[in-house]
C-alpha atoms as a PDB file:
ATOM      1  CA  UNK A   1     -10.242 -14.981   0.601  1.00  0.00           C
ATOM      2  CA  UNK A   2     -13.679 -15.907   2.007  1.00  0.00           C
ATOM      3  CA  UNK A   3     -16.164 -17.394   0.355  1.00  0.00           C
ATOM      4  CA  UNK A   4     -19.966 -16.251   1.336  1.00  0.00           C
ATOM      5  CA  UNK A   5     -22.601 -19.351   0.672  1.00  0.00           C
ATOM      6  CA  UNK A   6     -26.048 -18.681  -1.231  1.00  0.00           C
ATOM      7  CA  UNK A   7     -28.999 -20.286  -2.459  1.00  0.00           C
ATOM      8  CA  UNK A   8     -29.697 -20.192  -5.928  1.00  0.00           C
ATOM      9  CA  UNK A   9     -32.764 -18.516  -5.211  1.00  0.00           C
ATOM     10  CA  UNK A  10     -33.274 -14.790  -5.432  1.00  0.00           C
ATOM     11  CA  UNK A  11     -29.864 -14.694  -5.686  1.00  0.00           C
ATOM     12  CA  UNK A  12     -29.069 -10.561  -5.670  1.00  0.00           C
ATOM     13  CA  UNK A  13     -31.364 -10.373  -2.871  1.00  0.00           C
ATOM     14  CA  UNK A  14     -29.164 -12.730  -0.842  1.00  0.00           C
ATOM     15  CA  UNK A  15     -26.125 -11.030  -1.574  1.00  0.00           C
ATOM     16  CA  UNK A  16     -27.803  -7.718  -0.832  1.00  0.00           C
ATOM     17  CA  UNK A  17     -28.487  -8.664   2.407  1.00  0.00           C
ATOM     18  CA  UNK A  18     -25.307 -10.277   3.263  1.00  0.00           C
ATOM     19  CA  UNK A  19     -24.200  -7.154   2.072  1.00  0.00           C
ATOM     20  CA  UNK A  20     -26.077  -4.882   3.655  1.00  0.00           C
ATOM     21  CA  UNK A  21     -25.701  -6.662   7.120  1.00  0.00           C
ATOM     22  CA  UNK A  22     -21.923  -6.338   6.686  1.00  0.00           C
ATOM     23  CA  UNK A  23     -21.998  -2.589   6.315  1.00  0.00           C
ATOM     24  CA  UNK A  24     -24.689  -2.191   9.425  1.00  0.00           C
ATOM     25  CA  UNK A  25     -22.258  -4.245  11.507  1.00  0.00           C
ATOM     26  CA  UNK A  26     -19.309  -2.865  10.724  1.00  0.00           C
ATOM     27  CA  UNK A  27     -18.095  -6.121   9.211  1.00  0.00           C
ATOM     28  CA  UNK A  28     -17.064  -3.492   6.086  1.00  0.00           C
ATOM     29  CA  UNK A  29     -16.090  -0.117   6.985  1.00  0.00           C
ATOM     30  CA  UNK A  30     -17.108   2.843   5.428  1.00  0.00           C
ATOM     31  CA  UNK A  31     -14.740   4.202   2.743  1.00  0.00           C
ATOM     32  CA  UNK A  32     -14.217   0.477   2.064  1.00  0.00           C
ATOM     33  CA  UNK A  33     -13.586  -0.133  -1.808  1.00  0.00           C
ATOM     34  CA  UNK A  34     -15.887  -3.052  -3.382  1.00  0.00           C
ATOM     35  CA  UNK A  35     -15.376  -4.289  -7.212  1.00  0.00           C
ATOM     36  CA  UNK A  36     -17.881  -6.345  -8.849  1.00  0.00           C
ATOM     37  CA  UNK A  37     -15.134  -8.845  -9.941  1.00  0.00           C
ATOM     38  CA  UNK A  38     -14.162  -9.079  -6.183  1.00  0.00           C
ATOM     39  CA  UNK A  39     -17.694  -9.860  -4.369  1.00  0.00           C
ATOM     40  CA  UNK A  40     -18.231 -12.407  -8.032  1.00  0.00           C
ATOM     41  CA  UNK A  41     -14.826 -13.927  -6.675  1.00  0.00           C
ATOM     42  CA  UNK A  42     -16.219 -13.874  -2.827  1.00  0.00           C
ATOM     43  CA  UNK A  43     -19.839 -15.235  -3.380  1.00  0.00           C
ATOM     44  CA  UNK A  44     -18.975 -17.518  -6.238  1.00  0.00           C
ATOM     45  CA  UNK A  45     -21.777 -16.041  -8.764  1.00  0.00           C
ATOM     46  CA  UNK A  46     -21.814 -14.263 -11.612  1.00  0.00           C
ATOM     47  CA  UNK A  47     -21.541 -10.442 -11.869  1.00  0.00           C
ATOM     48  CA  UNK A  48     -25.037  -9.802 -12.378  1.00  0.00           C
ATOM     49  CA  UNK A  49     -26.933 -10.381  -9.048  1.00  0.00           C
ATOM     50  CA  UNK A  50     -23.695  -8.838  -7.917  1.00  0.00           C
ATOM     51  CA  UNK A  51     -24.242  -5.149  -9.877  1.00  0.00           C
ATOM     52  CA  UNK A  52     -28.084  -6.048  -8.875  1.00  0.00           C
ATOM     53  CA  UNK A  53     -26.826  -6.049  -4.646  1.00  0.00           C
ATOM     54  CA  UNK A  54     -24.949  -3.126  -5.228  1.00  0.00           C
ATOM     55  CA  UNK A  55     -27.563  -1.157  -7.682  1.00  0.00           C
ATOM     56  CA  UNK A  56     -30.161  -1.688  -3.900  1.00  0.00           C
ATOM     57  CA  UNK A  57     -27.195  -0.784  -1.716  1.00  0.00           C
ATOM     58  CA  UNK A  58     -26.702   2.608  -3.783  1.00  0.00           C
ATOM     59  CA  UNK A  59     -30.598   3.215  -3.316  1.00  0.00           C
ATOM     60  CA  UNK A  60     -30.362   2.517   0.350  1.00  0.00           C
ATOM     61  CA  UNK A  61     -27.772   5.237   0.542  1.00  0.00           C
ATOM     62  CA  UNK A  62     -24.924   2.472   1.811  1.00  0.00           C
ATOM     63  CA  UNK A  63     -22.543   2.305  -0.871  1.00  0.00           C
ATOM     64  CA  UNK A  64     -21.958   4.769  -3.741  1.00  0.00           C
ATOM     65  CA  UNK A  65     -20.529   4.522  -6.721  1.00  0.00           C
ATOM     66  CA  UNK A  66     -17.118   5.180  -7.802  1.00  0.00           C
ATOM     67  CA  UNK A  67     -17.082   5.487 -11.783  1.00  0.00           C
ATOM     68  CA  UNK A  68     -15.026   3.121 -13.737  1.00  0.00           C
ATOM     69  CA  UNK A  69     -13.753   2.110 -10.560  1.00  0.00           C
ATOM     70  CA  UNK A  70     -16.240   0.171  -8.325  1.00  0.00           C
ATOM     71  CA  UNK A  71     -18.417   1.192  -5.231  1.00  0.00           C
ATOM     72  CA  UNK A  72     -17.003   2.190  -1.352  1.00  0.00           C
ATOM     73  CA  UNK A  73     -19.274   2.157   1.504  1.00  0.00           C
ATOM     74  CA  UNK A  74     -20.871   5.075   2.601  1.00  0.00           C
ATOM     75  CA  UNK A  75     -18.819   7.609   4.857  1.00  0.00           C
ATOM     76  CA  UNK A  76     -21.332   8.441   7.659  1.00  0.00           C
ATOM     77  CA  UNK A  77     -21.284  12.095   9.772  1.00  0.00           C
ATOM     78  CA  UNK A  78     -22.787  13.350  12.773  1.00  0.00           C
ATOM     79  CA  UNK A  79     -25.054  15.207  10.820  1.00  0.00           C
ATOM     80  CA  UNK A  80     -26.352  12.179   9.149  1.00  0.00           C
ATOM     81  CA  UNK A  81     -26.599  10.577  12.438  1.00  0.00           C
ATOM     82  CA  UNK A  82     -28.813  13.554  14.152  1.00  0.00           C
ATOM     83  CA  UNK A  83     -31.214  13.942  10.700  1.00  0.00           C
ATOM     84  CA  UNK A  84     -31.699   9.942  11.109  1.00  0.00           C
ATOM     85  CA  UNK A  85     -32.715  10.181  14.725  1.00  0.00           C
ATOM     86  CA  UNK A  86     -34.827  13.535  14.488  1.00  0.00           C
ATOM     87  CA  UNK A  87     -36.718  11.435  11.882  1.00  0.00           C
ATOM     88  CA  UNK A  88     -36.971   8.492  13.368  1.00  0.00           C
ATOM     89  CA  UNK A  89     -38.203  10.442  17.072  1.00  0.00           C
ATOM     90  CA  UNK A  90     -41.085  11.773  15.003  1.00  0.00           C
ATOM     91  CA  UNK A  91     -42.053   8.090  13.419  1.00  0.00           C
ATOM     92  CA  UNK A  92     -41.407   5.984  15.831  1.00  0.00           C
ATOM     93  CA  UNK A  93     -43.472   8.199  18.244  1.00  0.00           C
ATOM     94  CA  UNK A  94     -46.643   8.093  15.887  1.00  0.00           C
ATOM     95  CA  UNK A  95     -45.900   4.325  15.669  1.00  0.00           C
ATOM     96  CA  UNK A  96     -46.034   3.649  19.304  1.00  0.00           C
ATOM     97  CA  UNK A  97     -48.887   5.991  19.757  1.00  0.00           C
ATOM     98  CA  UNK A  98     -51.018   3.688  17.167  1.00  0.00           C
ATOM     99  CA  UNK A  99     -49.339   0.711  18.603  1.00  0.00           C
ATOM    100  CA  UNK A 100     -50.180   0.581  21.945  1.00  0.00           C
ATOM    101  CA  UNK A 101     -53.701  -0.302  22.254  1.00  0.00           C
ATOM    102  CA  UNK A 102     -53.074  -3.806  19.924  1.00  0.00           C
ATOM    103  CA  UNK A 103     -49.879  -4.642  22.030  1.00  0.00           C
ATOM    104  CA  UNK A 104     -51.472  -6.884  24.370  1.00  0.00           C
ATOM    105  CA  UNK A 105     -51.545  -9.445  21.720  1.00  0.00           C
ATOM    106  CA  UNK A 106     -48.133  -9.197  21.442  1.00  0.00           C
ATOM    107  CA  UNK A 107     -46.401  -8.799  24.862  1.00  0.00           C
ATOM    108  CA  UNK A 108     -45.182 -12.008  25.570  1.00  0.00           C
ATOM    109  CA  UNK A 109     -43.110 -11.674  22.145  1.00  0.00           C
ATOM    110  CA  UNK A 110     -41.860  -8.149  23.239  1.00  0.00           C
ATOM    111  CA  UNK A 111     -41.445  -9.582  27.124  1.00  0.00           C
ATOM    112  CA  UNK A 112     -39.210 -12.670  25.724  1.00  0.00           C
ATOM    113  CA  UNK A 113     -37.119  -9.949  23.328  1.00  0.00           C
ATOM    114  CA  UNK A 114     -36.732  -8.026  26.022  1.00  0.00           C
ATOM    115  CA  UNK A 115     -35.419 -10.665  28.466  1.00  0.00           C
ATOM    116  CA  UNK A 116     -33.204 -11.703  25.391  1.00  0.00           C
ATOM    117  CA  UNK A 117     -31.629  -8.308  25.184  1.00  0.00           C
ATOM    118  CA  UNK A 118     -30.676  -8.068  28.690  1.00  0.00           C
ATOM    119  CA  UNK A 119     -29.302 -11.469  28.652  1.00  0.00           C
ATOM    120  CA  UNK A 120     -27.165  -9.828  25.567  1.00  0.00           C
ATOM    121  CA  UNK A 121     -26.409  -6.867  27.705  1.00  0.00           C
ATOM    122  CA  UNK A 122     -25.007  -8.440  30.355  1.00  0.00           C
ATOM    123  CA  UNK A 123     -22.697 -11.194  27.849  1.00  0.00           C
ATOM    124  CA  UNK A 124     -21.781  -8.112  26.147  1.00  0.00           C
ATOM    125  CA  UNK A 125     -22.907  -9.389  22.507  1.00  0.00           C
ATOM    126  CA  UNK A 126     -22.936  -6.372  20.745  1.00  0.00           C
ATOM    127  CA  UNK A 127     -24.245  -8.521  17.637  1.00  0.00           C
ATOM    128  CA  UNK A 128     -27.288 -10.169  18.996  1.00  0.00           C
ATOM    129  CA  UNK A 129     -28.083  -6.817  21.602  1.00  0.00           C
ATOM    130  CA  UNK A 130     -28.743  -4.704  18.248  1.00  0.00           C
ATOM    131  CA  UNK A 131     -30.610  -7.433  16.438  1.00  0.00           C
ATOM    132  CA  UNK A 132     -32.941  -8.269  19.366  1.00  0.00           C
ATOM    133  CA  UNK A 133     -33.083  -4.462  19.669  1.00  0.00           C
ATOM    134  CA  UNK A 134     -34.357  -3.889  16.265  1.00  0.00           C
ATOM    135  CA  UNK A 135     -36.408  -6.829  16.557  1.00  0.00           C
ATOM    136  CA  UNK A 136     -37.797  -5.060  19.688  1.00  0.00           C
ATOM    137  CA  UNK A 137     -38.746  -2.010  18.177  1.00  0.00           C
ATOM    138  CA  UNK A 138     -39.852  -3.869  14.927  1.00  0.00           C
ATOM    139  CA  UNK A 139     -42.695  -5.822  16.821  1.00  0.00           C
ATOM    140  CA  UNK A 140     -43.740  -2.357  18.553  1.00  0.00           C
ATOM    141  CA  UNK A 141     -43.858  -0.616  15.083  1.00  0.00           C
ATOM    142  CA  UNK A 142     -45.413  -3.588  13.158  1.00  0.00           C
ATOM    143  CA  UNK A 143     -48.422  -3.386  15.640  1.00  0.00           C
ATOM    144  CA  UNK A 144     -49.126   0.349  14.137  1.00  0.00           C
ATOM    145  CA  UNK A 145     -51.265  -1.066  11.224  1.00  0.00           C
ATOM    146  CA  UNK A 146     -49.387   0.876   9.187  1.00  0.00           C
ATOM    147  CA  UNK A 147     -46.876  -1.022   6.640  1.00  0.00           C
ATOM    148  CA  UNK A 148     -45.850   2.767   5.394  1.00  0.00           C
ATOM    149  CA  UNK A 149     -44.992   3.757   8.604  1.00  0.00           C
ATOM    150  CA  UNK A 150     -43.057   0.857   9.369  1.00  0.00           C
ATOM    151  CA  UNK A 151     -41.315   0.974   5.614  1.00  0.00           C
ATOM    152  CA  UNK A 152     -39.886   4.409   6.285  1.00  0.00           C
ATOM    153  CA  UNK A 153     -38.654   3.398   9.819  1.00  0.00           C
ATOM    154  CA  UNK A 154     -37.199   0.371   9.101  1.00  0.00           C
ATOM    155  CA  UNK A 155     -35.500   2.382   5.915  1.00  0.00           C
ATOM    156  CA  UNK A 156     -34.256   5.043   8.443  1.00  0.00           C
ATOM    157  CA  UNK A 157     -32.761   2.349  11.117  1.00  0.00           C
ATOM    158  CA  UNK A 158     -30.814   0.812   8.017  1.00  0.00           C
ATOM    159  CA  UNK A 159     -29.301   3.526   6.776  1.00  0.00           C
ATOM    160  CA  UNK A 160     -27.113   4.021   9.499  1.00  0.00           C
ATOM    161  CA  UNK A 161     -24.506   1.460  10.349  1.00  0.00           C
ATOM    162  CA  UNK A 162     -25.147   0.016  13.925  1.00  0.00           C
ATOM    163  CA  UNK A 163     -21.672   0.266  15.236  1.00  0.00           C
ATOM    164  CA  UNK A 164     -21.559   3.918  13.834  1.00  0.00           C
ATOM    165  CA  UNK A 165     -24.344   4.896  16.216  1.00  0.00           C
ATOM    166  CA  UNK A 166     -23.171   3.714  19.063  1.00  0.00           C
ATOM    167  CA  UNK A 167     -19.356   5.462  18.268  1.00  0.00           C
ATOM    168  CA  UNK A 168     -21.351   8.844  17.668  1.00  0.00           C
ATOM    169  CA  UNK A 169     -23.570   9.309  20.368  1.00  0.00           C
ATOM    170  CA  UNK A 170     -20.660   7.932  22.433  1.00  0.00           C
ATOM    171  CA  UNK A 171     -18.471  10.741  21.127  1.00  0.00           C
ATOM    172  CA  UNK A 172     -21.170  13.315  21.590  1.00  0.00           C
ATOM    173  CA  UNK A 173     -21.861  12.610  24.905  1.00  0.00           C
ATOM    174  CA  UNK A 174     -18.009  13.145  25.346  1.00  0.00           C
ATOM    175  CA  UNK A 175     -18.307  16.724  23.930  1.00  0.00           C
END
């Protein structure tokens, strides 16, 4: 069994993020049983900024909650998929739109990401391709002035496992 390092700091936040970055990778599938006593085993910590991970997880939508029994992941639809990215084509539009005159502070950040991603591309790193990616979009959105705006979007592009969205719109295309 593995065994996940933390600081002792903000502990439940750590493991929500390890967590959480799991699921959005693919690292856990969805349908994928968790028990508090196993992640306590996994991380080493005690079962309260465990519940805590999993109590943020619920909220984001990622895991839900199996009574008496423990949490699963998420199962995630095409339907899900297509409500995510009608939302986020309305956002991320306005975001851009109040983005673009303040970018020119920015573009050597967004050049450099860029360059980074299609180094990614062509090494075929799934991994670091979607984390440039987000952080891509993420300095774009930032530049909005609008930490709401960015909130919501950043919610949407985690609420959706990254491997997921790549299978769906692959199997969409197909159709």
């Amino acid at each position: 069994m593995k065994l996940y390092q933390v600081d002792r700091v903000l502990v439940h936040e750590q493991v929500y993020n390890t967590l959480k970055e799991a699921i959005l990778n693919g690292d856990i599938k969805p349908g994928e049983k968790m028990t508090q006593e196993e992640l306590v085993g996994r991380f080493g910590l005690s079962r309260m900024p465990i519940r805590d991970a999993l109590r943020l997880l619920e909220i984001d939508k990622l895991v839900i909650s199996i009574p008496n029994k423990g949490f699963a992941v998420a199962e995630f639809g095409k339907e899900e998929l297509k409500d995510t990215f009608f939302l986020r084509s309305i956002l991320e539009r306005e975001a851009v739109k109040l983005a673009v005159p303040k970018l020119q502070a920015n573009i050597a950040e967004i050049k450099r990401l860029l360059e980074n991603m299609n180094n990614n591309f062509v090494e075929i790193d799934f991994r670091g391709l979607t984390k440039l990616n987000s952080k891509f979009h993420y300095a774009i959105y930032r530049e909005s002035g609008s930490n709401r705006l960015f909130q919501m979007i950043s919610s949407l592009w985690n609420s959706f496992p990254r491997y997921a969205m790549f299978s769906v719109m692959d199997q969409a295309t197909r159709s």
